[in-house]
PDB file of N, CA and C in Angstrom:
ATOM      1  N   UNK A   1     103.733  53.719  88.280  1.00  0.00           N
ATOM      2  CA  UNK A   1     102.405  53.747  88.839  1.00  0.00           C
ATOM      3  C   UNK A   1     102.312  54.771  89.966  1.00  0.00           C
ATOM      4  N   UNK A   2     103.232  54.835  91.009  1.00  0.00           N
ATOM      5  CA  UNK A   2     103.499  55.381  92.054  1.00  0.00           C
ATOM      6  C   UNK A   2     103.660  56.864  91.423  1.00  0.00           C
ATOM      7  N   UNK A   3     104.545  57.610  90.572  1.00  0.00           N
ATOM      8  CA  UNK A   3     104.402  58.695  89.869  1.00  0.00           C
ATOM      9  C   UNK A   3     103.058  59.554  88.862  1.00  0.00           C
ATOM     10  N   UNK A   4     102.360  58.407  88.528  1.00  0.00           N
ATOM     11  CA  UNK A   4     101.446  58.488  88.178  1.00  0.00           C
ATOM     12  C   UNK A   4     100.186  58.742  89.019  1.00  0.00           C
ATOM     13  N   UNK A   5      99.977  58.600  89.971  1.00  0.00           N
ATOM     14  CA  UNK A   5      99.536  58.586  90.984  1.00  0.00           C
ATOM     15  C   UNK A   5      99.293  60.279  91.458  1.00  0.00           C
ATOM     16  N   UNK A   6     100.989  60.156  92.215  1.00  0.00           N
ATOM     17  CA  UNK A   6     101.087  61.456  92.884  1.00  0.00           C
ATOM     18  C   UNK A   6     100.826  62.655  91.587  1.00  0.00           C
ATOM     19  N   UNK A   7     101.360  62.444  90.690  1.00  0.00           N
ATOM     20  CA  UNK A   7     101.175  63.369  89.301  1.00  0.00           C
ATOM     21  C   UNK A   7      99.305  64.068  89.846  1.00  0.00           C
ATOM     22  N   UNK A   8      98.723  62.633  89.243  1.00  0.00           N
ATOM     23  CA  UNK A   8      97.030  62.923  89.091  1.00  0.00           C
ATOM     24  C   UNK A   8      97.075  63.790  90.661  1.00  0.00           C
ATOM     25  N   UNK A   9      97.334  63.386  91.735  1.00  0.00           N
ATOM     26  CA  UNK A   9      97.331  64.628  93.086  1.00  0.00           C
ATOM     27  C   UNK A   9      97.267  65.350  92.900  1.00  0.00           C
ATOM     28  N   UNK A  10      98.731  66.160  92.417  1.00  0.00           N
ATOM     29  CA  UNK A  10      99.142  66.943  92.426  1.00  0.00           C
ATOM     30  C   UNK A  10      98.306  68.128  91.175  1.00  0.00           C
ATOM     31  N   UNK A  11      98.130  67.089  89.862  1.00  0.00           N
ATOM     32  CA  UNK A  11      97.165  68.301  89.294  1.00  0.00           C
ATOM     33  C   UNK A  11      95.755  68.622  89.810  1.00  0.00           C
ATOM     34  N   UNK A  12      94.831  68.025  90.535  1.00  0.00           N
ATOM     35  CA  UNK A  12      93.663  67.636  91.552  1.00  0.00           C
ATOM     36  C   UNK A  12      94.167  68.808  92.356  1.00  0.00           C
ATOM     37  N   UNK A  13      94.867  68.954  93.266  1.00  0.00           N
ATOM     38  CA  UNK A  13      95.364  69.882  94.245  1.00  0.00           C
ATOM     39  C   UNK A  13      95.670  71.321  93.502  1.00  0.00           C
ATOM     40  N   UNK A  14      96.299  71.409  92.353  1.00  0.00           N
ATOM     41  CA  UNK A  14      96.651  72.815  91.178  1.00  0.00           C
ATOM     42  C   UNK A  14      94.960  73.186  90.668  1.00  0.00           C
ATOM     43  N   UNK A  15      94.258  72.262  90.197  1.00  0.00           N
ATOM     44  CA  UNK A  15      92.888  72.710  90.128  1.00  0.00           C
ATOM     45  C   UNK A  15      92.223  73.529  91.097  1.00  0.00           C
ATOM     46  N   UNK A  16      91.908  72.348  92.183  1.00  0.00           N
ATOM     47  CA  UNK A  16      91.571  73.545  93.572  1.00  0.00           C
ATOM     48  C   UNK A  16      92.100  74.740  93.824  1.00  0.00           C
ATOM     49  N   UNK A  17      93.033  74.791  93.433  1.00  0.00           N
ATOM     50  CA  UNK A  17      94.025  76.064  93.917  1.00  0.00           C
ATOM     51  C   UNK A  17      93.374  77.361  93.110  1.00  0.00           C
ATOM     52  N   UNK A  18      93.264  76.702  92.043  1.00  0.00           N
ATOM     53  CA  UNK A  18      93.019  77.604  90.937  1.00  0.00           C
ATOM     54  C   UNK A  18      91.534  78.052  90.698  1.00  0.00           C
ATOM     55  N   UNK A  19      91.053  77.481  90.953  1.00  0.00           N
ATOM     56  CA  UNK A  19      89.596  77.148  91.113  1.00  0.00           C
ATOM     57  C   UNK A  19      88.970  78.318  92.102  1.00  0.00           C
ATOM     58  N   UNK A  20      89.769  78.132  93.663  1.00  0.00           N
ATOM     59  CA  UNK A  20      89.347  78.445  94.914  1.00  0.00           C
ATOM     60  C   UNK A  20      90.104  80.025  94.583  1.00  0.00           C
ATOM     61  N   UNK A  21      91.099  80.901  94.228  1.00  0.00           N
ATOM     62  CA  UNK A  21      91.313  81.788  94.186  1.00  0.00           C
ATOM     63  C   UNK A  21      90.966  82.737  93.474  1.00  0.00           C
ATOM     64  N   UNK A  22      89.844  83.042  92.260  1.00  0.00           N
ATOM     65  CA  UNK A  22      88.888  83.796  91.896  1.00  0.00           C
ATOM     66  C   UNK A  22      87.838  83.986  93.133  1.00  0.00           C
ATOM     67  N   UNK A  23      87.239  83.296  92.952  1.00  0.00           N
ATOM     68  CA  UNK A  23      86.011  83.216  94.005  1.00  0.00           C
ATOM     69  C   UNK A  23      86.441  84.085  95.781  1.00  0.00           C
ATOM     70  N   UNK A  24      87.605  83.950  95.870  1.00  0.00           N
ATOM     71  CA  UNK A  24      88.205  84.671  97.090  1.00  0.00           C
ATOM     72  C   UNK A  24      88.676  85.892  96.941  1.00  0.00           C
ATOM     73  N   UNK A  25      89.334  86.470  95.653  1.00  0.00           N
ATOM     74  CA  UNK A  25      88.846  87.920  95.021  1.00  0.00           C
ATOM     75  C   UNK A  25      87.805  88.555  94.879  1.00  0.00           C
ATOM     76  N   UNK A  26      86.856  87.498  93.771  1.00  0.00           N
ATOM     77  CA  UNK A  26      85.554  88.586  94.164  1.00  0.00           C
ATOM     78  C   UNK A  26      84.778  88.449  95.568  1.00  0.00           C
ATOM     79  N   UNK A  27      85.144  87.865  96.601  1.00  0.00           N
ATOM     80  CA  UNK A  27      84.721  87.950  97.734  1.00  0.00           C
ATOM     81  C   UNK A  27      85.072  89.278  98.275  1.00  0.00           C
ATOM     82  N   UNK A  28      86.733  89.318  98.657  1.00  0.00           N
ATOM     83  CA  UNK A  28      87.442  90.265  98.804  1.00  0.00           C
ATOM     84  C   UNK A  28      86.917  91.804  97.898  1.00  0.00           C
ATOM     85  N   UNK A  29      86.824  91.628  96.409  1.00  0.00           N
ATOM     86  CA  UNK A  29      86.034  92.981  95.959  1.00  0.00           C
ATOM     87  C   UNK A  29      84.409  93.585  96.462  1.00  0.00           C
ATOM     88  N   UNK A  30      84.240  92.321  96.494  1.00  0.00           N
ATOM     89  CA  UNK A  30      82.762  92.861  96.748  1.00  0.00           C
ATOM     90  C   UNK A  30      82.501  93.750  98.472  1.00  0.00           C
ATOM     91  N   UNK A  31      83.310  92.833  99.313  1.00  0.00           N
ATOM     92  CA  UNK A  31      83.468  93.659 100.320  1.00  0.00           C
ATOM     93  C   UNK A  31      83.910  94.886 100.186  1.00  0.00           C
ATOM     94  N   UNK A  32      84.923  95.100  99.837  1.00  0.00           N
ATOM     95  CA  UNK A  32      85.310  97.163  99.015  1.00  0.00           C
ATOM     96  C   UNK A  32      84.143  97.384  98.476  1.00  0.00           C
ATOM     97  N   UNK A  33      83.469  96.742  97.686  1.00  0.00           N
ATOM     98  CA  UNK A  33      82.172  97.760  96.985  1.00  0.00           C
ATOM     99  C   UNK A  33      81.148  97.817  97.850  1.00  0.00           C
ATOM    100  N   UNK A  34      80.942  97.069  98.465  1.00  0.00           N
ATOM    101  CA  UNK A  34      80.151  97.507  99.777  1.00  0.00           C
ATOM    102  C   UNK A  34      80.151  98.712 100.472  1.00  0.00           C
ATOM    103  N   UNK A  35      82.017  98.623 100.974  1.00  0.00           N
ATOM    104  CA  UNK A  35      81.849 100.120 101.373  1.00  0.00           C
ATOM    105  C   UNK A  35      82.054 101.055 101.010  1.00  0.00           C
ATOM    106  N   UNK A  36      82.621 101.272  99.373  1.00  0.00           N
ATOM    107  CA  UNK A  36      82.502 102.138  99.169  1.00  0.00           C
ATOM    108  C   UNK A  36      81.019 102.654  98.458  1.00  0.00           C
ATOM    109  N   UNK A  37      79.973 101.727  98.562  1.00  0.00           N
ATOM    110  CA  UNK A  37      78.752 102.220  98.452  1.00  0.00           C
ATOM    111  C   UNK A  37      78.026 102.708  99.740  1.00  0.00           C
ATOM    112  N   UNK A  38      78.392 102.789 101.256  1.00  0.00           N
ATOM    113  CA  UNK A  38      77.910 103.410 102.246  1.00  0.00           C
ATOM    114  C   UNK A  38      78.487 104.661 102.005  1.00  0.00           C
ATOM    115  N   UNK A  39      79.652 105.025 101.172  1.00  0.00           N
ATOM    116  CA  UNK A  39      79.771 106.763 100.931  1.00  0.00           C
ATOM    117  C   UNK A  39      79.015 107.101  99.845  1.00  0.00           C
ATOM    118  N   UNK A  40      78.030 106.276  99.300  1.00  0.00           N
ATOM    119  CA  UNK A  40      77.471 107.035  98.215  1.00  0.00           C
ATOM    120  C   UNK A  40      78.158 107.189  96.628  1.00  0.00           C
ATOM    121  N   UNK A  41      79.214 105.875  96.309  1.00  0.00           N
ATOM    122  CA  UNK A  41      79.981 105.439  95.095  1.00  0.00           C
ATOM    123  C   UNK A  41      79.634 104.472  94.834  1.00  0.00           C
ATOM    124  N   UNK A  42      78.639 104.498  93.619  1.00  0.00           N
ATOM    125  CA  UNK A  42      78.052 102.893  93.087  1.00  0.00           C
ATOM    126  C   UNK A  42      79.082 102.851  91.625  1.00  0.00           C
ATOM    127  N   UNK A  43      78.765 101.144  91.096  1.00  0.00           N
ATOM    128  CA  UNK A  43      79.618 101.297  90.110  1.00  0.00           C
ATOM    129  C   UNK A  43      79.469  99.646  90.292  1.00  0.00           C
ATOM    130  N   UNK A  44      80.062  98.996  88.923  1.00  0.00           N
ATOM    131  CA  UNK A  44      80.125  97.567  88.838  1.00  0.00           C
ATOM    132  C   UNK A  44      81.218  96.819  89.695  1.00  0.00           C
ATOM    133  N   UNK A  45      81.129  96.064  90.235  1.00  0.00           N
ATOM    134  CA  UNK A  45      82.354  95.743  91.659  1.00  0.00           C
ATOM    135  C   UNK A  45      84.061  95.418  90.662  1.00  0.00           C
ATOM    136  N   UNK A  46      83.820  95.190  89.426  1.00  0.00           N
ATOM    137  CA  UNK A  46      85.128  94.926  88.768  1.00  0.00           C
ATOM    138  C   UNK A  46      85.834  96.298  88.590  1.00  0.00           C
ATOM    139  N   UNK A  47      84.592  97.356  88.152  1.00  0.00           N
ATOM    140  CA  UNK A  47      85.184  98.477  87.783  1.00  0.00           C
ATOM    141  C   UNK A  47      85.875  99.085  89.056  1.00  0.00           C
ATOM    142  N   UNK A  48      85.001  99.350  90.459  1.00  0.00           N
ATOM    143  CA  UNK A  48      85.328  99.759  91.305  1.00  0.00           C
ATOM    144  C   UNK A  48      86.594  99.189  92.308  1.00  0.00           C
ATOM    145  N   UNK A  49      86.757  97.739  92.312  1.00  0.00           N
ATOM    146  CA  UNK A  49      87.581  97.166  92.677  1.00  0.00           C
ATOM    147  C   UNK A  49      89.323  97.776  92.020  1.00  0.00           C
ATOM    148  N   UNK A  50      89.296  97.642  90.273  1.00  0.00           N
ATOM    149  CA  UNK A  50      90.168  98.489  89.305  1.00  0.00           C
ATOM    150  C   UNK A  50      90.713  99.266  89.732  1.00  0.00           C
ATOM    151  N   UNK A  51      89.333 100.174  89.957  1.00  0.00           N
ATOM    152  CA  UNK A  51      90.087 101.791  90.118  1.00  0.00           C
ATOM    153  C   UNK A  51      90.858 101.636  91.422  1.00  0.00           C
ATOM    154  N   UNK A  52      90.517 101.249  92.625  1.00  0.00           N
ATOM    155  CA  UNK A  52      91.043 100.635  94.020  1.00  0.00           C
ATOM    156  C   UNK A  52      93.082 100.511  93.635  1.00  0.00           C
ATOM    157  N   UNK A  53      92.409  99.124  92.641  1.00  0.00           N
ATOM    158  CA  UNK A  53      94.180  98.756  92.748  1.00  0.00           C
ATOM    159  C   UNK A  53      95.072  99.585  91.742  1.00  0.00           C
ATOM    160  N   UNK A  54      94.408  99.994  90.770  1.00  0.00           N
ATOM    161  CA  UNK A  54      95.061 100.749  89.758  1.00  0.00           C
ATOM    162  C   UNK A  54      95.604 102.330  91.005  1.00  0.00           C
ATOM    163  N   UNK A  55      95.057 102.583  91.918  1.00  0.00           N
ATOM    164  CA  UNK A  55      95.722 103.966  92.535  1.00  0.00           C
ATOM    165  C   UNK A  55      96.133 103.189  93.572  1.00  0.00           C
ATOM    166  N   UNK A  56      96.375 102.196  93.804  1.00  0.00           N
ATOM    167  CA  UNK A  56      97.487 101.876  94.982  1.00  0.00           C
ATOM    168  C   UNK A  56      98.688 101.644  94.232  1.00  0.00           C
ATOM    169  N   UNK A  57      98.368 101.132  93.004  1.00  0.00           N
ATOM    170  CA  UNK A  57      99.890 101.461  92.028  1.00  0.00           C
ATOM    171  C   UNK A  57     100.655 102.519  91.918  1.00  0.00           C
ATOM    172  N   UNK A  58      99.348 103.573  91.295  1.00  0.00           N
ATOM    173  CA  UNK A  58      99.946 105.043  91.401  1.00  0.00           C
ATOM    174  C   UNK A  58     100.596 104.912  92.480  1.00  0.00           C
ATOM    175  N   UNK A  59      99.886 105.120  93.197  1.00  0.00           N
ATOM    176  CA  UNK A  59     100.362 105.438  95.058  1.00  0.00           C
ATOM    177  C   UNK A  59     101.953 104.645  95.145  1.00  0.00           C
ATOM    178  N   UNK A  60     102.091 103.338  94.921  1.00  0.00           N
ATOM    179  CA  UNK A  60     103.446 102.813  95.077  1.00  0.00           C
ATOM    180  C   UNK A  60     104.465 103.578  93.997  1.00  0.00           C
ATOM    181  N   UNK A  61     104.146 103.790  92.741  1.00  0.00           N
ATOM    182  CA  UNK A  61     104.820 103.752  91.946  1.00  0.00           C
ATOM    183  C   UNK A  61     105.352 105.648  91.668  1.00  0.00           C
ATOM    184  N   UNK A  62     104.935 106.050  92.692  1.00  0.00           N
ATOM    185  CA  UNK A  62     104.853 107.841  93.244  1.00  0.00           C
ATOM    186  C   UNK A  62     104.541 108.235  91.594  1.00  0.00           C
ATOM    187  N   UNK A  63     103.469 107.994  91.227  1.00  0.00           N
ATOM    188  CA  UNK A  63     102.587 108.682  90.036  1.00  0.00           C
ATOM    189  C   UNK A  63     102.199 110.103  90.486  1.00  0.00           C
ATOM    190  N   UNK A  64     101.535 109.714  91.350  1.00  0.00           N
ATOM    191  CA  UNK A  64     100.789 110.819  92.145  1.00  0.00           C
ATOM    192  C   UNK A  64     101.593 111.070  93.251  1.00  0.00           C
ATOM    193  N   UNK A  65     102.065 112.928  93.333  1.00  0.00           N
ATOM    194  CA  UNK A  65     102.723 113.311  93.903  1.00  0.00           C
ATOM    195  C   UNK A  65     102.007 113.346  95.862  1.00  0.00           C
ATOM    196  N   UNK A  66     100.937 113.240  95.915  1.00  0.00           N
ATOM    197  CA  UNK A  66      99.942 113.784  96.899  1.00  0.00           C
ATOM    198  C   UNK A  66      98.726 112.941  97.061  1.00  0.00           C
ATOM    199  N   UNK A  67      97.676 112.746  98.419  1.00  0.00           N
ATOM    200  CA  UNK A  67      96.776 112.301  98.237  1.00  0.00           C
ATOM    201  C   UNK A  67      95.687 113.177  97.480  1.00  0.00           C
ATOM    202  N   UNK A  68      96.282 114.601  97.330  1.00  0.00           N
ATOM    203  CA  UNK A  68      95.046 115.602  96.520  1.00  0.00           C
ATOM    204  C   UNK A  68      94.952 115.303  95.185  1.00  0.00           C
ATOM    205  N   UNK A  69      96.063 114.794  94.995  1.00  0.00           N
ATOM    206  CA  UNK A  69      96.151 114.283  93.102  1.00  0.00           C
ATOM    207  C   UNK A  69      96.076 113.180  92.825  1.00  0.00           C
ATOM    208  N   UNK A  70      95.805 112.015  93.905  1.00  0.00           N
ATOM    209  CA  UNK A  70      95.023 111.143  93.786  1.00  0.00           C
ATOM    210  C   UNK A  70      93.391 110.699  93.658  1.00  0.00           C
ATOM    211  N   UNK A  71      92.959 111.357  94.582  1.00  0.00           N
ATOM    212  CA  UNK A  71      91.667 111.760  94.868  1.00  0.00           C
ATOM    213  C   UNK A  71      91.367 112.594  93.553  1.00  0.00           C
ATOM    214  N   UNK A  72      91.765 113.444  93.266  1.00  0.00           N
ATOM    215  CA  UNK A  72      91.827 113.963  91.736  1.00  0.00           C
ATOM    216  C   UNK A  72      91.413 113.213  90.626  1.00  0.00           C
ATOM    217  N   UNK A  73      92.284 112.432  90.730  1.00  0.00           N
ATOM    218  CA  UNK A  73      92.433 111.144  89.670  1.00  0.00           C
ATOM    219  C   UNK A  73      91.106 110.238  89.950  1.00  0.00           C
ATOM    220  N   UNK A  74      90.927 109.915  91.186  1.00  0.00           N
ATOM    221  CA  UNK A  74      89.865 108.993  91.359  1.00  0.00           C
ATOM    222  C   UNK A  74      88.401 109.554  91.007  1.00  0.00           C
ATOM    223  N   UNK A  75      88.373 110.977  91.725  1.00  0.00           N
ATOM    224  CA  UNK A  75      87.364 111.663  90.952  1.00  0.00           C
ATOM    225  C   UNK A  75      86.665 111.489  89.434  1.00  0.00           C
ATOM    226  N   UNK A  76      87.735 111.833  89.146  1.00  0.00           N
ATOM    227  CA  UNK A  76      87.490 111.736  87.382  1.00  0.00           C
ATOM    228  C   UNK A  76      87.414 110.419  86.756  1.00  0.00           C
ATOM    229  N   UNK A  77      87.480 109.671  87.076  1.00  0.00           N
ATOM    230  CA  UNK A  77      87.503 108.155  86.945  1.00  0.00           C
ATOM    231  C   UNK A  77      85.939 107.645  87.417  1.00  0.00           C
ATOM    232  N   UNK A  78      85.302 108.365  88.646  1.00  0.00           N
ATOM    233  CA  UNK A  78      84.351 107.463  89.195  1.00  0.00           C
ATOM    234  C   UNK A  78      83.229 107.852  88.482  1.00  0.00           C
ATOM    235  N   UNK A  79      81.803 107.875  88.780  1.00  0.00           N
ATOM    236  CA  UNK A  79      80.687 108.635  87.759  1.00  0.00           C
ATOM    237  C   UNK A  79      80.821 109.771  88.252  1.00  0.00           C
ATOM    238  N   UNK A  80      80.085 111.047  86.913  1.00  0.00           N
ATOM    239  CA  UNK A  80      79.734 112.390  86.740  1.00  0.00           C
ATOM    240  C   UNK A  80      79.054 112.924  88.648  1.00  0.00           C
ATOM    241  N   UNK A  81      79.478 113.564  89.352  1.00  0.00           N
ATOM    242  CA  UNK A  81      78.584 114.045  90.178  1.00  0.00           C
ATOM    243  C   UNK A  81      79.575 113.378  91.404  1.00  0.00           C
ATOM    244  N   UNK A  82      80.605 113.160  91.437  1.00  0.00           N
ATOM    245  CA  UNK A  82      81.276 112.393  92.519  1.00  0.00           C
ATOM    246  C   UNK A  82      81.808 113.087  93.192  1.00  0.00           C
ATOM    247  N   UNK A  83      81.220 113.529  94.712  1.00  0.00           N
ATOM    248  CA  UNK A  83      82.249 114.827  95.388  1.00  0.00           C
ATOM    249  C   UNK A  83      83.848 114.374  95.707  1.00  0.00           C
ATOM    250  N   UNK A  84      84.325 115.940  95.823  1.00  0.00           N
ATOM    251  CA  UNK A  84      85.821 115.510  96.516  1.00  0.00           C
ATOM    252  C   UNK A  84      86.231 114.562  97.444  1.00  0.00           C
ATOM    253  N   UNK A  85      84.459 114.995  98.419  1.00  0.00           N
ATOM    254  CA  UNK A  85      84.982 114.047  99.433  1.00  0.00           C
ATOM    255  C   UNK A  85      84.540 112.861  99.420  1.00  0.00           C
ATOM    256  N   UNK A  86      83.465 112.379  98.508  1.00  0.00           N
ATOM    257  CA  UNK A  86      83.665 111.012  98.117  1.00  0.00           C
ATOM    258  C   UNK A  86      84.531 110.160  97.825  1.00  0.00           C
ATOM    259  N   UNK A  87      85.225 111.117  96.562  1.00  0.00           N
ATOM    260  CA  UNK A  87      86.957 110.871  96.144  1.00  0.00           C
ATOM    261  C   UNK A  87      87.918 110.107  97.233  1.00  0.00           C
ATOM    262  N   UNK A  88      87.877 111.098  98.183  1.00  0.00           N
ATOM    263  CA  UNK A  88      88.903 111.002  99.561  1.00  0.00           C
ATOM    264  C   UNK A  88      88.428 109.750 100.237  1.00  0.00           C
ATOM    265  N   UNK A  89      87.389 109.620 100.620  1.00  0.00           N
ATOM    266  CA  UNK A  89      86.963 108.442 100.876  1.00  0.00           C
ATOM    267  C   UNK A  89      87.132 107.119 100.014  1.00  0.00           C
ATOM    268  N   UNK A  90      87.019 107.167  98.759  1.00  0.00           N
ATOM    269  CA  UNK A  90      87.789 105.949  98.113  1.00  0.00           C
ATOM    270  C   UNK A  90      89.052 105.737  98.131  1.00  0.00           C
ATOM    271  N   UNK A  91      89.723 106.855  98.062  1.00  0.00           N
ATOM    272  CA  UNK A  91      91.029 106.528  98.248  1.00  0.00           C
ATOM    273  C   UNK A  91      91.466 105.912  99.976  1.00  0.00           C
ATOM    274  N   UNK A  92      90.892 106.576 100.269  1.00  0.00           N
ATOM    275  CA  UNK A  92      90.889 105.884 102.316  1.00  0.00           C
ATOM    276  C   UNK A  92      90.936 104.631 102.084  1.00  0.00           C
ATOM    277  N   UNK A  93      89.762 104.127 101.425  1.00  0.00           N
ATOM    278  CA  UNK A  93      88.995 102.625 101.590  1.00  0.00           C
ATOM    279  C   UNK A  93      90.471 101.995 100.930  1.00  0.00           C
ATOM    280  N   UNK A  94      90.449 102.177  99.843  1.00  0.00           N
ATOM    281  CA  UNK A  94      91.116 101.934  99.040  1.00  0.00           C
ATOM    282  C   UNK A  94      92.460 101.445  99.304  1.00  0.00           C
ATOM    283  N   UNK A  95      93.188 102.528  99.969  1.00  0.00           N
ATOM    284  CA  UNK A  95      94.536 102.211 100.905  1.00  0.00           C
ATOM    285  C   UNK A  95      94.081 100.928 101.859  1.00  0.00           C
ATOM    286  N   UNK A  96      93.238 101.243 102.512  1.00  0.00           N
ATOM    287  CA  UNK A  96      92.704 100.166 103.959  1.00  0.00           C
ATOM    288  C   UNK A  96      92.852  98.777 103.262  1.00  0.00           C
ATOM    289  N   UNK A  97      91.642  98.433 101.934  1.00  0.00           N
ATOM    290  CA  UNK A  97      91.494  97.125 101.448  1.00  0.00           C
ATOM    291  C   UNK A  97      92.730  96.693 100.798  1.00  0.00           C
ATOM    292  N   UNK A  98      93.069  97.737  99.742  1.00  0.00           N
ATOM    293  CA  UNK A  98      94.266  96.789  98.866  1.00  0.00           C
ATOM    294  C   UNK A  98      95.844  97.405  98.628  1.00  0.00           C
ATOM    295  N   UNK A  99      95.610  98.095  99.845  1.00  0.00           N
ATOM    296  CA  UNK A  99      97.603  98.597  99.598  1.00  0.00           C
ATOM    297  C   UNK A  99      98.078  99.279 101.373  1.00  0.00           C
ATOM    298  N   UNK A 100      97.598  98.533 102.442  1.00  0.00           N
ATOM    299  CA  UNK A 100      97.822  99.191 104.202  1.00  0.00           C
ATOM    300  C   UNK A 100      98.882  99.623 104.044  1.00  0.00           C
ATOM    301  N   UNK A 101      99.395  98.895 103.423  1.00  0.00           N
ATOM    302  CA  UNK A 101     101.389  99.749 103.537  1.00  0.00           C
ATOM    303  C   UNK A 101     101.579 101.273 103.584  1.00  0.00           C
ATOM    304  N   UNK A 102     100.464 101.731 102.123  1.00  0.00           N
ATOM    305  CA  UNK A 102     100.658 103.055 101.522  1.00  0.00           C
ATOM    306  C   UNK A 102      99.750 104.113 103.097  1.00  0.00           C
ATOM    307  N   UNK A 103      99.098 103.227 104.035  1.00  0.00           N
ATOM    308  CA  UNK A 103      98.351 104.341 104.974  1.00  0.00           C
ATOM    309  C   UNK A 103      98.828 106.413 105.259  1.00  0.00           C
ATOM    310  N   UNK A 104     100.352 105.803 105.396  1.00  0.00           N
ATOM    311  CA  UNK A 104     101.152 106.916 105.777  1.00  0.00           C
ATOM    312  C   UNK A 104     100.954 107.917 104.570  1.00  0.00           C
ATOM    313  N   UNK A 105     100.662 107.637 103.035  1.00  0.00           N
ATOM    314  CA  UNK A 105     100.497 108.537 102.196  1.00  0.00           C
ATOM    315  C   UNK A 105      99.482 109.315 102.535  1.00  0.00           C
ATOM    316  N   UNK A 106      98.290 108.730 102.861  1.00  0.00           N
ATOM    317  CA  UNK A 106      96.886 109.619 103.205  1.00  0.00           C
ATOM    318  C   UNK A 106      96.586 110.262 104.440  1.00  0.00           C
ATOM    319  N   UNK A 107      98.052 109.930 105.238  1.00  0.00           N
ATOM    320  CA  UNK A 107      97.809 110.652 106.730  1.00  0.00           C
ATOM    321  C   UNK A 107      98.869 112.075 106.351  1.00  0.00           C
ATOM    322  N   UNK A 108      99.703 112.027 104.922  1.00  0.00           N
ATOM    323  CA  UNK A 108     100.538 113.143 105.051  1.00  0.00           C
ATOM    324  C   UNK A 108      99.565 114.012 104.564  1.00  0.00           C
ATOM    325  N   UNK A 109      98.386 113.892 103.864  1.00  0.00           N
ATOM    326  CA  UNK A 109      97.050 115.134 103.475  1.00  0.00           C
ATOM    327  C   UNK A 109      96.570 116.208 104.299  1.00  0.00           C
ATOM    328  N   UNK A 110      96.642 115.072 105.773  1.00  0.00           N
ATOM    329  CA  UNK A 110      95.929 115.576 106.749  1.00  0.00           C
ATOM    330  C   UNK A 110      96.897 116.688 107.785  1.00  0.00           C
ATOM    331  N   UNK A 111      98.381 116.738 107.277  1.00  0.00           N
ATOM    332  CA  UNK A 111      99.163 117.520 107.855  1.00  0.00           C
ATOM    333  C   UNK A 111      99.415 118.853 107.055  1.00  0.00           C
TER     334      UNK A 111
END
């Protein structure tokens, strides 16, 4: 009874868990699409969120030799008409929201 019990808890408590951690992603995305819509990059918050973590991979996984060949990459990825320095700016955001570690990659651009 006593096992039975804590069991039903314990899946009650795995629900919430599970439940409560979508909803705190797209919280977390939607804030990135926010800002990266004050630079003038619209786009659906799943897609834009994507491209975000998909180049902090690059970025970890030294795909991309440079932040210029990132920004590159992001370019061509975002819609038709997307300046460089829009680019640069997602990748900024981008580092900031979902990879701080990688910061030092986008400060070696600037040297």
């Amino acid at each position: 009874m006593k096992g039975t019990k804590l069991a039903t808890i314990a899946g009650m408590a795995a629900a919430a868990i599970s439940l409560a951690g979508p909803a705190q992603a797209d919280d977390y995305d939607y804030v990135f699409k926010n800002t990266v819509n004050t630079f003038g990059v619209f786009g659906p918050q799943d897609q834009l969120a994507w491209l975000a973590k998909i180049s902090c991979d690059r970025i970890g996984r030294g795909v991309d030799g440079d932040a210029y060949k990132s920004a590159n990459f992001i370019q061509h990825n975002l819609p038709r008409g997307t300046t460089e320095g829009q680019a640069f700016q997602f990748l900024g955001a981008s580092i900031d929201h979902y990879c701080p570690d990688q910061v030092g990659f986008l400060q070696r651009a600037g040297h």
